[in-house]
N, C-alpha and C. Protein backbone atom coordinates (compact mmCIF):
# COMPACT_ATOMS: atom_id res chain seq x y z
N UNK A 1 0.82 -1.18 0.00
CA UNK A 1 0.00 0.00 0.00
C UNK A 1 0.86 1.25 0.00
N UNK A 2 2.17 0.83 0.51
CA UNK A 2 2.87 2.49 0.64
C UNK A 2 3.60 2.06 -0.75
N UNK A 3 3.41 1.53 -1.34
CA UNK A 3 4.06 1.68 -2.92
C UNK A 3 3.19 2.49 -4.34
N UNK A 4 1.89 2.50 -3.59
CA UNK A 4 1.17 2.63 -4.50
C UNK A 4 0.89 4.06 -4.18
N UNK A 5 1.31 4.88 -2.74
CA UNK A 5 1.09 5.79 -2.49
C UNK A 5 2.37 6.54 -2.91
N UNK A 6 3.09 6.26 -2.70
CA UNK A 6 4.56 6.87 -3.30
C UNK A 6 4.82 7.01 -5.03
N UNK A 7 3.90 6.16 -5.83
CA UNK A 7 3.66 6.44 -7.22
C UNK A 7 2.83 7.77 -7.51
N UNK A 8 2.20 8.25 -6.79
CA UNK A 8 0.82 9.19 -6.58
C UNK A 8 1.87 10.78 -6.24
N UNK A 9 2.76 10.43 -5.73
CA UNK A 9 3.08 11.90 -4.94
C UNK A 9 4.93 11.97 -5.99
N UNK A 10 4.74 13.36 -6.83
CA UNK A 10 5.56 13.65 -7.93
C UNK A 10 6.48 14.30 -6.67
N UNK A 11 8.00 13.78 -6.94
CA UNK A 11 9.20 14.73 -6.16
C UNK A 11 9.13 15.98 -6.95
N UNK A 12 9.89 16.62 -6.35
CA UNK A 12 10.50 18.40 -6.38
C UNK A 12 10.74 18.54 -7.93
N UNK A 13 11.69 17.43 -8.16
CA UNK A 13 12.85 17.66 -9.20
C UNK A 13 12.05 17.73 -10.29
N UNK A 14 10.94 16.73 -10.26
CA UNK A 14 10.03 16.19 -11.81
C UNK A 14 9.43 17.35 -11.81
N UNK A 15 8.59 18.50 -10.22
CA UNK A 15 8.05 19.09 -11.09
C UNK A 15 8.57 20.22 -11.91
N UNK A 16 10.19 20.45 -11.98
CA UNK A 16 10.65 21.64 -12.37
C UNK A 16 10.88 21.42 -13.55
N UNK A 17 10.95 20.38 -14.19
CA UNK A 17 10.89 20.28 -15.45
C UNK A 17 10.76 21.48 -16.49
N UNK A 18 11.91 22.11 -17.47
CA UNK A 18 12.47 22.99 -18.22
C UNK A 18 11.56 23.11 -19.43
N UNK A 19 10.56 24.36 -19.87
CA UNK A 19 9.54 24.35 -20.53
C UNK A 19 10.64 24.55 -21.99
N UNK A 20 10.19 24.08 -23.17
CA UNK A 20 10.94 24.00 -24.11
C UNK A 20 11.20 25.44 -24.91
N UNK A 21 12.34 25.91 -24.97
CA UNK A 21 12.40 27.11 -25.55
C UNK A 21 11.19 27.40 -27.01
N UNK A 22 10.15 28.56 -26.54
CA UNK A 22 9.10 28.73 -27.92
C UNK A 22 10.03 29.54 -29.11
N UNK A 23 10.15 29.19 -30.45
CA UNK A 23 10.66 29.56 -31.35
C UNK A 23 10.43 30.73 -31.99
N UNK A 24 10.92 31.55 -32.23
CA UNK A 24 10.48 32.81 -32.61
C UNK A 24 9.56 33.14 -34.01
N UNK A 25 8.54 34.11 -33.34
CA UNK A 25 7.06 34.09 -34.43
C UNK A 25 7.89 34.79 -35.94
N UNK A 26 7.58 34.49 -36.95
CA UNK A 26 7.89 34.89 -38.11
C UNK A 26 7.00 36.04 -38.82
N UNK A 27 6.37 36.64 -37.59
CA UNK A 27 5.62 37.19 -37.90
C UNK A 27 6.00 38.84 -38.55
N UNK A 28 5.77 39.73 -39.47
CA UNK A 28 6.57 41.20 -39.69
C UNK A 28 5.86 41.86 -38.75
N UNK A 29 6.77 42.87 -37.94
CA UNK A 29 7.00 43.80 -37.50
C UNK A 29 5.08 44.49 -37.89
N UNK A 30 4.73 45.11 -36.44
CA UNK A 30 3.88 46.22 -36.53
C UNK A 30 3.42 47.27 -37.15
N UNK A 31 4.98 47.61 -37.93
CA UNK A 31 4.79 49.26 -38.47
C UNK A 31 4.77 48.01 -40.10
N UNK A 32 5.36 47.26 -40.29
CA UNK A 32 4.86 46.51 -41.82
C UNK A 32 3.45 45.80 -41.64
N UNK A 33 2.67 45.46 -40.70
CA UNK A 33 1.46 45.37 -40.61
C UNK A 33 0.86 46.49 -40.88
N UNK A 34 1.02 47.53 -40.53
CA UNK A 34 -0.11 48.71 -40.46
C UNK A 34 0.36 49.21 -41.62
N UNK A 35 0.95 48.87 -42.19
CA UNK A 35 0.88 49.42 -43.66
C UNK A 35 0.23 48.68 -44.47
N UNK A 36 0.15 47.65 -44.61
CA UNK A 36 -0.11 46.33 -45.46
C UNK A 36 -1.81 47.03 -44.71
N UNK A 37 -2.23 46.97 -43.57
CA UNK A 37 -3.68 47.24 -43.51
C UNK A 37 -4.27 48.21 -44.24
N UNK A 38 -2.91 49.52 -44.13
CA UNK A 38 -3.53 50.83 -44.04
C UNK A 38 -3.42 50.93 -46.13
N UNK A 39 -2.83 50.10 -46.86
CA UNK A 39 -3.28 50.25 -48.23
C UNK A 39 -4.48 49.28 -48.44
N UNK A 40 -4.32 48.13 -47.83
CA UNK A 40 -6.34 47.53 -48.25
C UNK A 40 -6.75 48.36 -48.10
N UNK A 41 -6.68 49.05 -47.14
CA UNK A 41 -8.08 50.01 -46.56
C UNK A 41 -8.27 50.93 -47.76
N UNK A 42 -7.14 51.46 -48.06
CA UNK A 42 -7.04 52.44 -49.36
C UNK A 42 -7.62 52.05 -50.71
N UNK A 43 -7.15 50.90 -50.49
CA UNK A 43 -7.89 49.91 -51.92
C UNK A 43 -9.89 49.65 -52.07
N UNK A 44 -9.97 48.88 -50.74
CA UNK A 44 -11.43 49.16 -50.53
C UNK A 44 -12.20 50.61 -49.97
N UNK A 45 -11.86 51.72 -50.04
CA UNK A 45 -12.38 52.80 -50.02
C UNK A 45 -12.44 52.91 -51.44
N UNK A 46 -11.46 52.54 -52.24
CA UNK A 46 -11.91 53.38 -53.59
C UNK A 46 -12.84 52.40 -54.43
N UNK A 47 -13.18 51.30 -53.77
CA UNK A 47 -14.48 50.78 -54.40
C UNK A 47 -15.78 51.28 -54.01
N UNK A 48 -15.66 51.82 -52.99
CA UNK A 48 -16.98 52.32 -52.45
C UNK A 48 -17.78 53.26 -53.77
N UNK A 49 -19.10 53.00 -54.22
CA UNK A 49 -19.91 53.84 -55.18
C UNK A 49 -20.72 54.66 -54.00
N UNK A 50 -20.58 55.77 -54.60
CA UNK A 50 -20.97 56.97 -53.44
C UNK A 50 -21.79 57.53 -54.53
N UNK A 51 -22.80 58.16 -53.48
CA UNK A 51 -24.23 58.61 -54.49
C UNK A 51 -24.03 59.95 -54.36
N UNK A 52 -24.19 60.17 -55.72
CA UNK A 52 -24.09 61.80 -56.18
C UNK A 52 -24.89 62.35 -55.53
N UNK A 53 -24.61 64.14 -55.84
CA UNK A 53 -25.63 64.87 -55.03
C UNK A 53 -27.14 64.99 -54.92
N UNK A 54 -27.69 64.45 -56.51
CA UNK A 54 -29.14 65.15 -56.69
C UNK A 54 -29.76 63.62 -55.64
N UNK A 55 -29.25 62.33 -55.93
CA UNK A 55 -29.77 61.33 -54.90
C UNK A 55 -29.45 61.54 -53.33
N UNK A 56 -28.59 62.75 -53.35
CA UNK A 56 -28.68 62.62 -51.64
C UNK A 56 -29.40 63.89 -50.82
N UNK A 57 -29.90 64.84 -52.09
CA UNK A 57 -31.06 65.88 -51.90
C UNK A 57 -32.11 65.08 -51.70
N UNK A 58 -32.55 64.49 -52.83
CA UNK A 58 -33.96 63.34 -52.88
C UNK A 58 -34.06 62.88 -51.61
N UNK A 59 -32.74 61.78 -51.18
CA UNK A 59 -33.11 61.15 -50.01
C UNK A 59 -33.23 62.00 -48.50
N UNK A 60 -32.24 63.21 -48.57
CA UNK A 60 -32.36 63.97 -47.63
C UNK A 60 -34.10 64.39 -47.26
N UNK A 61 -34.67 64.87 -48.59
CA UNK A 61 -35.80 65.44 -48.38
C UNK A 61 -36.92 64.81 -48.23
N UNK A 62 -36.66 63.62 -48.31
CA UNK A 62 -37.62 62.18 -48.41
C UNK A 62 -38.21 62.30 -47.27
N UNK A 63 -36.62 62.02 -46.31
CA UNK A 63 -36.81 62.02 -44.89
C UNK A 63 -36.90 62.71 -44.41
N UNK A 64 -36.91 63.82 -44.46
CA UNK A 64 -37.35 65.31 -43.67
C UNK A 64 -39.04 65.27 -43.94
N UNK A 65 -39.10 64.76 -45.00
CA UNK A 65 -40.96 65.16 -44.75
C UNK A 65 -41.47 63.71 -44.89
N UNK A 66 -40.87 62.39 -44.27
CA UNK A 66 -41.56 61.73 -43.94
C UNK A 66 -41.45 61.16 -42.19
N UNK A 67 -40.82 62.40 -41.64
CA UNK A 67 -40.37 62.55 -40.22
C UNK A 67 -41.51 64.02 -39.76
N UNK A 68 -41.77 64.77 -40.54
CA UNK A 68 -42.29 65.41 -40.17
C UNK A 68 -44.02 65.14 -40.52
N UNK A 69 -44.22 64.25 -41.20
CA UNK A 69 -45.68 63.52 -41.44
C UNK A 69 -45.92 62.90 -40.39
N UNK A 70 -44.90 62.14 -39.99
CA UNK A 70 -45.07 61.56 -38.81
C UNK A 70 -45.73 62.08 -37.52
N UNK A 71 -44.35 63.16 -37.60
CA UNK A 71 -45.02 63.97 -36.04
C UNK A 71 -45.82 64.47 -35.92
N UNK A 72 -46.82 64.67 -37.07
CA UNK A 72 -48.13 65.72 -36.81
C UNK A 72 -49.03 64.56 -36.45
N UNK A 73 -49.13 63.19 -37.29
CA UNK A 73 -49.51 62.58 -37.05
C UNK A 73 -49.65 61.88 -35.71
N UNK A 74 -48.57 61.74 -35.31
CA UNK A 74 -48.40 61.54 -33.64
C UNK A 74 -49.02 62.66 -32.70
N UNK A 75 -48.93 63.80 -33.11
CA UNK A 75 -49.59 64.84 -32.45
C UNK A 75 -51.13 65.05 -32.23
N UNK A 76 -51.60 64.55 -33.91
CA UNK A 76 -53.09 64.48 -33.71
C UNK A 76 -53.40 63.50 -32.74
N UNK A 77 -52.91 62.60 -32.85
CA UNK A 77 -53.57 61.26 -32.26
C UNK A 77 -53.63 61.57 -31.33
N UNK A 78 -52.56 62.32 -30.34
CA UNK A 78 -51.97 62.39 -28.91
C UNK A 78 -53.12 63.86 -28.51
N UNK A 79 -53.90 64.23 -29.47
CA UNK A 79 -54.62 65.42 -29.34
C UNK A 79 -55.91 64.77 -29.13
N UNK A 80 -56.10 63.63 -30.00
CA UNK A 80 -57.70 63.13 -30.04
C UNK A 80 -57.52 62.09 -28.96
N UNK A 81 -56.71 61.93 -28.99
CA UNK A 81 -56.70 60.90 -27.47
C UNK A 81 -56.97 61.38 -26.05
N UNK A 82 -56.26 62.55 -25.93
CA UNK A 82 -56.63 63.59 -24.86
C UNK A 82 -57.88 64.36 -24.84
N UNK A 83 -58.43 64.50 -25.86
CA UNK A 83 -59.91 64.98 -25.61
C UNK A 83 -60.29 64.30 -25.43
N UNK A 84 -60.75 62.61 -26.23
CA UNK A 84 -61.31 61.69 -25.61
C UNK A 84 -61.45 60.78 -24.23
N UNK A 85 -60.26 61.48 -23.75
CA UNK A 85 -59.68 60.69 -22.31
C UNK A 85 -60.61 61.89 -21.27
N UNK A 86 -60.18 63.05 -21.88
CA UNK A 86 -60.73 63.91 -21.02
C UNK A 86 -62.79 64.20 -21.15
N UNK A 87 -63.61 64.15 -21.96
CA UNK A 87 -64.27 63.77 -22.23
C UNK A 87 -65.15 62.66 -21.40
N UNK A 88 -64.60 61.13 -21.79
CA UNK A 88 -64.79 60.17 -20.53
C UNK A 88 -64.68 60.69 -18.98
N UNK A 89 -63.26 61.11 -19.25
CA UNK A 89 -63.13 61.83 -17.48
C UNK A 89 -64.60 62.81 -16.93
N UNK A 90 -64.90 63.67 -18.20
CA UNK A 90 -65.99 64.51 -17.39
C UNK A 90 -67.42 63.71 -17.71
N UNK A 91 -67.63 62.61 -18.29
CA UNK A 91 -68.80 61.92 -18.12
C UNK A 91 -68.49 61.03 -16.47
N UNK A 92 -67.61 60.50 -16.20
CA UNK A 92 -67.49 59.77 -15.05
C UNK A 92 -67.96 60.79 -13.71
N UNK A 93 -67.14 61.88 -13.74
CA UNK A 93 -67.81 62.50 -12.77
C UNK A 93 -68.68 63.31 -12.70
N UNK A 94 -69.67 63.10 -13.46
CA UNK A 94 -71.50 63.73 -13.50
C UNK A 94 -71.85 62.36 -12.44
């Protein structure tokens, strides 16, 4: 029984065991990364199709007056809702 316990319990020496030198990354340098990024980037910007001006009046104005349709619309409602709320209110207390 004390043989089988003495297999179980690692000496000093085993656990210091010498981690194997890691080999050096082949990787380039930071400032040759950020270049290599910083021309893709250059490359895919100039694919970008960018919409001329008269399509970005159109769309500008699209949304300006379908933001402002909105809010009146929200306003009425929020107007007929409040008379009607108020309304009920003065039938309840007759």
């Amino acid at each position: 029984m004390a043989d089988i316990e003495n297999k179980d319990v690692k000496k000093p020496e085993e656990k210091k065991a010498e981690k194997p030198a890691k080999p050096k990354s082949d990787k380039p340098k930071l400032s040759v990364r950020l270049g290599t990024w910083f021309r893709a980037y250059k490359s895919e910007f100039k694919k970008i199709s960018w919409a001329n001006k008269d399509d970005v009046v159109r769309n500008t104005t699209l949304v300006l007056a379908t933001t402002i349709v909105s809010a009146l619309f929200v306003v009425l409602c929020d107007n007929v809702f409040y008379r009607a709320i108020s309304w009920l209110g003065s039938l309840i207390s007759l």
